[in-house]
Protein backbone atom coordinates (compact mmCIF):
# COMPACT_ATOMS: atom_id res chain seq x y z
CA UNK A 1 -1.66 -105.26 -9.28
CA UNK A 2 -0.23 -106.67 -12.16
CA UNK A 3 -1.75 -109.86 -13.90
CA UNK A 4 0.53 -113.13 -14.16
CA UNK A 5 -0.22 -112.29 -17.98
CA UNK A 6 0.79 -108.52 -17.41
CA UNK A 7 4.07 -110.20 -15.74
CA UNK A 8 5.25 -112.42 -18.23
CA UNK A 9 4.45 -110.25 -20.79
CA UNK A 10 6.71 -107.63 -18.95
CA UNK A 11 9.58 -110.94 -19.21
CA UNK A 12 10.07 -111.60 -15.55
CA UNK A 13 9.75 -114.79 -16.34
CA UNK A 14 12.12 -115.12 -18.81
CA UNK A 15 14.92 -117.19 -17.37
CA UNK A 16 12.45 -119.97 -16.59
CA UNK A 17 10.87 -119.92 -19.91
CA UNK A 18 15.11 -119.67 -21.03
CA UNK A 19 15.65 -122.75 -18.95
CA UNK A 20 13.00 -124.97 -20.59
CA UNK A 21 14.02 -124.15 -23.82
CA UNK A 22 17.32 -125.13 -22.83
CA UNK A 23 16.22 -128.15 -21.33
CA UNK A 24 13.79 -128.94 -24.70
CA UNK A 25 17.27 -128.16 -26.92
CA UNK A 26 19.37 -130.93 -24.66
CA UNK A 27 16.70 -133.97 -25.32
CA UNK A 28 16.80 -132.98 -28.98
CA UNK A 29 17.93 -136.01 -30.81
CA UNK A 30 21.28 -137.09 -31.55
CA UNK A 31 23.27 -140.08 -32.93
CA UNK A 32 24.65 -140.35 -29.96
CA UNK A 33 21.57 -140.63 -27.81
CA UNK A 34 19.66 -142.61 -30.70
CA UNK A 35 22.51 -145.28 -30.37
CA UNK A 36 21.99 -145.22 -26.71
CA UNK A 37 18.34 -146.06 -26.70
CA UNK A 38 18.50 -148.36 -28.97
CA UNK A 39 20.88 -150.46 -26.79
CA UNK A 40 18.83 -150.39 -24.42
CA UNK A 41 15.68 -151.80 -26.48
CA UNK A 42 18.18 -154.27 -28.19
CA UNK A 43 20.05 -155.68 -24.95
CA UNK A 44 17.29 -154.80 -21.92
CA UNK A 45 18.76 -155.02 -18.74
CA UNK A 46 21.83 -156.11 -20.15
CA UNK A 47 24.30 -154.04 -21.81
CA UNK A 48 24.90 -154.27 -25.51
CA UNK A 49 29.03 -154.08 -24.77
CA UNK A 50 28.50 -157.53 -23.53
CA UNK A 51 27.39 -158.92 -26.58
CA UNK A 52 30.77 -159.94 -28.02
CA UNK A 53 29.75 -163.03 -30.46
CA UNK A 54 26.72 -163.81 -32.19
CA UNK A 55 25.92 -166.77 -34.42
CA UNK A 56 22.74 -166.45 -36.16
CA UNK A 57 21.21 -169.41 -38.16
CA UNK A 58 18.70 -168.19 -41.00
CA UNK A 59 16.51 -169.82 -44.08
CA UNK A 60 16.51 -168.25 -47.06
CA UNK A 61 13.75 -168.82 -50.00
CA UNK A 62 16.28 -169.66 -52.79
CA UNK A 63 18.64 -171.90 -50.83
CA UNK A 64 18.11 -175.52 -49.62
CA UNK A 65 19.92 -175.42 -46.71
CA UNK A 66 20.53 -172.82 -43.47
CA UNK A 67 23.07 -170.50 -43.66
CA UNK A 68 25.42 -170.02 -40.80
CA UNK A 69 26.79 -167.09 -39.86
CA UNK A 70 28.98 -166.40 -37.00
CA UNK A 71 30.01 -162.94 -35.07
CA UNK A 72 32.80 -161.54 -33.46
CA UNK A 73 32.85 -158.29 -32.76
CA UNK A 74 33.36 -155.59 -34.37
CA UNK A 75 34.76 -156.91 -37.73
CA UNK A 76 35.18 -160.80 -38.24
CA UNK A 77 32.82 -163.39 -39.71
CA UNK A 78 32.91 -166.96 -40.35
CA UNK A 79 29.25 -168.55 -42.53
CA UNK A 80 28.59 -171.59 -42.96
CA UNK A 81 25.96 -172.76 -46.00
CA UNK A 82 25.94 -175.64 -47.47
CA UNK A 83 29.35 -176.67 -48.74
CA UNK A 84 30.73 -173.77 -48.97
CA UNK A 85 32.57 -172.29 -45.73
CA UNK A 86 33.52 -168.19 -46.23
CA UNK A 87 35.96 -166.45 -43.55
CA UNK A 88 36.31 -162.51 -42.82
CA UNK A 89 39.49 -161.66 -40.66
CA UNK A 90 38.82 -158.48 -40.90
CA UNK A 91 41.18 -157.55 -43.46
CA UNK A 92 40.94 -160.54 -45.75
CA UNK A 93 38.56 -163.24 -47.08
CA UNK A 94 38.49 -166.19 -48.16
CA UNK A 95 36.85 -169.48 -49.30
CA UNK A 96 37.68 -172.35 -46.93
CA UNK A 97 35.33 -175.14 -47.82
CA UNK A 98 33.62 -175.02 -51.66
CA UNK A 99 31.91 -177.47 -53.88
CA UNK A 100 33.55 -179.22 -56.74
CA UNK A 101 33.35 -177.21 -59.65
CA UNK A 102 30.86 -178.01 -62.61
CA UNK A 103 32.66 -180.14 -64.33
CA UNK A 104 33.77 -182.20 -60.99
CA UNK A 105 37.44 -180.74 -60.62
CA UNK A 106 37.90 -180.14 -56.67
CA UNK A 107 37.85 -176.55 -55.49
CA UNK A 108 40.38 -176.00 -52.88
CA UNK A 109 40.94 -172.73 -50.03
CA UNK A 110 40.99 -169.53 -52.05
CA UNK A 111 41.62 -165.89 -50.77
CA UNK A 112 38.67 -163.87 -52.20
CA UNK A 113 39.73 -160.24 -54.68
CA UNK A 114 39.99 -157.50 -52.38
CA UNK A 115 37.73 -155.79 -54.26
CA UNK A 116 34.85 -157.53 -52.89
CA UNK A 117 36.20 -158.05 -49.20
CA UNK A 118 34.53 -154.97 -47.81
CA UNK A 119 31.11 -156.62 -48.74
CA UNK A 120 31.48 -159.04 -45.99
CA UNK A 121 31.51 -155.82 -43.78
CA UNK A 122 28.01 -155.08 -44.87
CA UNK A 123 27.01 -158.88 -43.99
CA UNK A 124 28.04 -157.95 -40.66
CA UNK A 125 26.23 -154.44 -41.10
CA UNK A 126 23.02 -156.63 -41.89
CA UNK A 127 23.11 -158.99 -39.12
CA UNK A 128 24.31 -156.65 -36.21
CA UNK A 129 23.71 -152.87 -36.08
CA UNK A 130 26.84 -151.17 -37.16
CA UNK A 131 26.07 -148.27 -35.25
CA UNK A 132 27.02 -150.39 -32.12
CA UNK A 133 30.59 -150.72 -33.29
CA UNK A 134 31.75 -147.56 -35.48
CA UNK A 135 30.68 -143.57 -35.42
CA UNK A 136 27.38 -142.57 -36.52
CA UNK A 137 25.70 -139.39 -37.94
CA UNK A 138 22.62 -138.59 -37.33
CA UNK A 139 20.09 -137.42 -40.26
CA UNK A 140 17.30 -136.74 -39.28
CA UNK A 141 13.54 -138.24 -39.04
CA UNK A 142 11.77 -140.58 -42.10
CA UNK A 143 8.90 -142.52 -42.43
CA UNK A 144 9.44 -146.09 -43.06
CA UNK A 145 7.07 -148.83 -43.32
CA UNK A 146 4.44 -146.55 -42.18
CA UNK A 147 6.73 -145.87 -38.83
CA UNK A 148 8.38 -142.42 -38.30
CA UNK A 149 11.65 -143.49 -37.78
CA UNK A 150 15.48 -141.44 -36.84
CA UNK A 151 18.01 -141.93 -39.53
CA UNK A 152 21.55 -142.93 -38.80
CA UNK A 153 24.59 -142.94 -41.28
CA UNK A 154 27.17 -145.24 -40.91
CA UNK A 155 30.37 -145.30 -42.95
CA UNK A 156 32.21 -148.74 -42.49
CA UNK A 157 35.92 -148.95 -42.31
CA UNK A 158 36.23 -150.28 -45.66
CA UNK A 159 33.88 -147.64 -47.42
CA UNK A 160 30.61 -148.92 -47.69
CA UNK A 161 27.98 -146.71 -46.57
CA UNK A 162 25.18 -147.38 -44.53
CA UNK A 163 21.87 -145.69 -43.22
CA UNK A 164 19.82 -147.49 -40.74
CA UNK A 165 16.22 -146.54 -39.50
CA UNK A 166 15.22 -146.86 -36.29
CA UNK A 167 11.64 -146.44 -34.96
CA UNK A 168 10.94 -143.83 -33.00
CA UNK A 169 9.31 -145.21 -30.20
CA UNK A 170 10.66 -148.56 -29.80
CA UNK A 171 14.38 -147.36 -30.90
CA UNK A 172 14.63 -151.32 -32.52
CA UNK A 173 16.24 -150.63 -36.35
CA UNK A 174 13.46 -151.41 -38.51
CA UNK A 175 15.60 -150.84 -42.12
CA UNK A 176 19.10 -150.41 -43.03
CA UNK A 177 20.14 -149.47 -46.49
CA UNK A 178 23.64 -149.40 -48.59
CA UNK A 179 25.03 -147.86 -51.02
CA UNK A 180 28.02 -150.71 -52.98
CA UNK A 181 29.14 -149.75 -56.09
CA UNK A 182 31.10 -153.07 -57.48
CA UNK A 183 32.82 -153.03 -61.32
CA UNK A 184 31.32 -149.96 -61.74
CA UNK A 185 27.91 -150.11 -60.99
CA UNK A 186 26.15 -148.92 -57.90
CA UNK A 187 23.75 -151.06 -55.89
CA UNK A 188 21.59 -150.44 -52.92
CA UNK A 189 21.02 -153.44 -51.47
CA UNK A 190 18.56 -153.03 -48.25
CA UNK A 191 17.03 -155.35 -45.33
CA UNK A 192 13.44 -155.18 -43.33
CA UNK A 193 13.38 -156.28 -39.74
CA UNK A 194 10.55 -157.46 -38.44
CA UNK A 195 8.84 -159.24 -35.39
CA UNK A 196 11.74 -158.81 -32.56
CA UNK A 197 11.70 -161.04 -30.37
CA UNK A 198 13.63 -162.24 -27.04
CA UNK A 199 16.61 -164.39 -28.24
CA UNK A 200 19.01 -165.21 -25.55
CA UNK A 201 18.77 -161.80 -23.71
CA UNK A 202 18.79 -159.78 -26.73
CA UNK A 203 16.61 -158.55 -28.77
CA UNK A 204 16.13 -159.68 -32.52
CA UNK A 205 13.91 -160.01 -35.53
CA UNK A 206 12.40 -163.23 -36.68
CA UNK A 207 11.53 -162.85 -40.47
CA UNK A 208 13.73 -160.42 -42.48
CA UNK A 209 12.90 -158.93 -45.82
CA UNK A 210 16.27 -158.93 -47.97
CA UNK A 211 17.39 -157.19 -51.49
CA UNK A 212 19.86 -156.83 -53.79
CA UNK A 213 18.00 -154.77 -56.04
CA UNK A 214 14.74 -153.40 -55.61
CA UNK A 215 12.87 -155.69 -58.02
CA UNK A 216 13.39 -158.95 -55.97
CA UNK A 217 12.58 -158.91 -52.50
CA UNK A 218 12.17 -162.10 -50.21
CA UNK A 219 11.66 -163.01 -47.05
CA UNK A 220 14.26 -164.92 -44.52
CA UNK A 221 13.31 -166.62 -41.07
CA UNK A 222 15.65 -165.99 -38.19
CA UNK A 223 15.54 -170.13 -36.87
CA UNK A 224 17.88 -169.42 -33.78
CA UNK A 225 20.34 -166.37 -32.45
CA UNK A 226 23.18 -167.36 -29.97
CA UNK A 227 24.29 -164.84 -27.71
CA UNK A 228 28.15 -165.14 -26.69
CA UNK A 229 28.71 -168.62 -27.99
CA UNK A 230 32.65 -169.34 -27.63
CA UNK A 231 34.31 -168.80 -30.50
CA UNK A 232 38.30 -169.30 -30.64
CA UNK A 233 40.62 -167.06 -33.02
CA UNK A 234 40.88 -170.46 -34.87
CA UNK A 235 37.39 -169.87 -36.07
CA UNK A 236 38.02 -166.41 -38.05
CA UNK A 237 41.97 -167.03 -38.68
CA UNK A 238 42.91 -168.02 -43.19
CA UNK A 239 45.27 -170.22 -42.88
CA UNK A 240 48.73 -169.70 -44.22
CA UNK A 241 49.76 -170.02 -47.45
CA UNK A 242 46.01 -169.57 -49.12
CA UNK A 243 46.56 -167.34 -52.65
């Protein structure tokens, strides 16, 4: 009588063994299924469609005031700090409140130069997981921050590339990274996220580590997240006749 050993050995048990490796292959990660996950560890028993405003009021180190910053999905921003008021239709930008100037001259509504519109896409990126809202690739595993984490690239629609990291057992994004090249020069300005909490049904970091370039690194505090707050078209519209 042939052993269980003899039998496999002989490969009558190959279609089983087939099957599992078939099965193994079909959990193997993707961007797809990392996105999924991770709206499920961002939103709970809620669904991260739902989520279709956010306004998220943060204190930075170098500023005296809270900044701001209001959501609506997928591409338009509004942030408030101090006296200045910025707008994102999601084409344009511009200035809609600002400070007198240095010397005291008023400072009226301004469109910003195109050439810098597509960073308020990255603001966005920053405070809201762009993978949510535009096609992802998937690239593979890293370790960040001591975590082994699943990478995710994210082109925006207005070029800037992004690569997120999310941890591999929680699925929360623990690091994005971008790569902005402005007059010429390339930057790769990054954020930390760190100590998620429950914010109005959704999940989201309290303190984030922020930089522009890699020599100066602080440390923001996430005061208050507002899931779904009204916001009318008023809120992200430049008025006519701004140059």
């Amino acid at each position: 009588m042939r052993t269980l050993q003899g039998v496999r050995a002989l490969g009558v048990l190959t279609p089983a063994i087939a099957l599992a490796s078939l099965v193994a292959a079909c959990q193997e990660p993707t961007a797809e299924r990392i996105v999924a996950r991770a709206a499920r560890a961002m939103a709970g028993s809620g669904r991260i469609e739902d989520v279709k405003t956010l306004r998220v009021t943060m204190v930075y180190p170098d500023h005296e005031y809270p900044v701001v910053t209001e959501i609506a999905r997928p591409n338009r921003m509004r942030t408030r700090g101090g006296s200045n008021v910025v707008v994102f239709d999601g084409q344009r930008g511009a200035f809609l409140e600002r400070p007198p100037a240095a010397d005291g001259t008023p400072q009226g509504p301004e469109l910003i130069e195109p050439k810098y519109v597509k960073d308020f896409e990255l603001d966005i990126a920053f405070l809201f997981p762009a993978f949510f809202d535009h096609p992802s690739e998937y690239l593979g595993h890293e370790t960040v921050e001591g975590v082994d984490a699943h990478k995710l690239r994210v082109v925006l629609p207005l070029g800037i590339r992004t690569t997120y990291f999310v941890d591999a057992e929680s699925y929360l994004p623990i690091k994005v990274t971008a790569d902005v090249t402005i007059d010429g020069t390339e930057y790769h300005p990054g954020r930390i996220f760190r100590d998620y909490q429950d914010q109005g049904g959704l999940k989201y970091p309290r303190a984030v580590k922020y930089w522009w370039t890699a020599d100066k690194v602080e440390t923001a505090v996430v005061e208050l997240v507002e899931v779904n707050v009204p916001l009318g078209e008023d809120r992200f519209t430049i008025p006519a006749g701004i140059k």
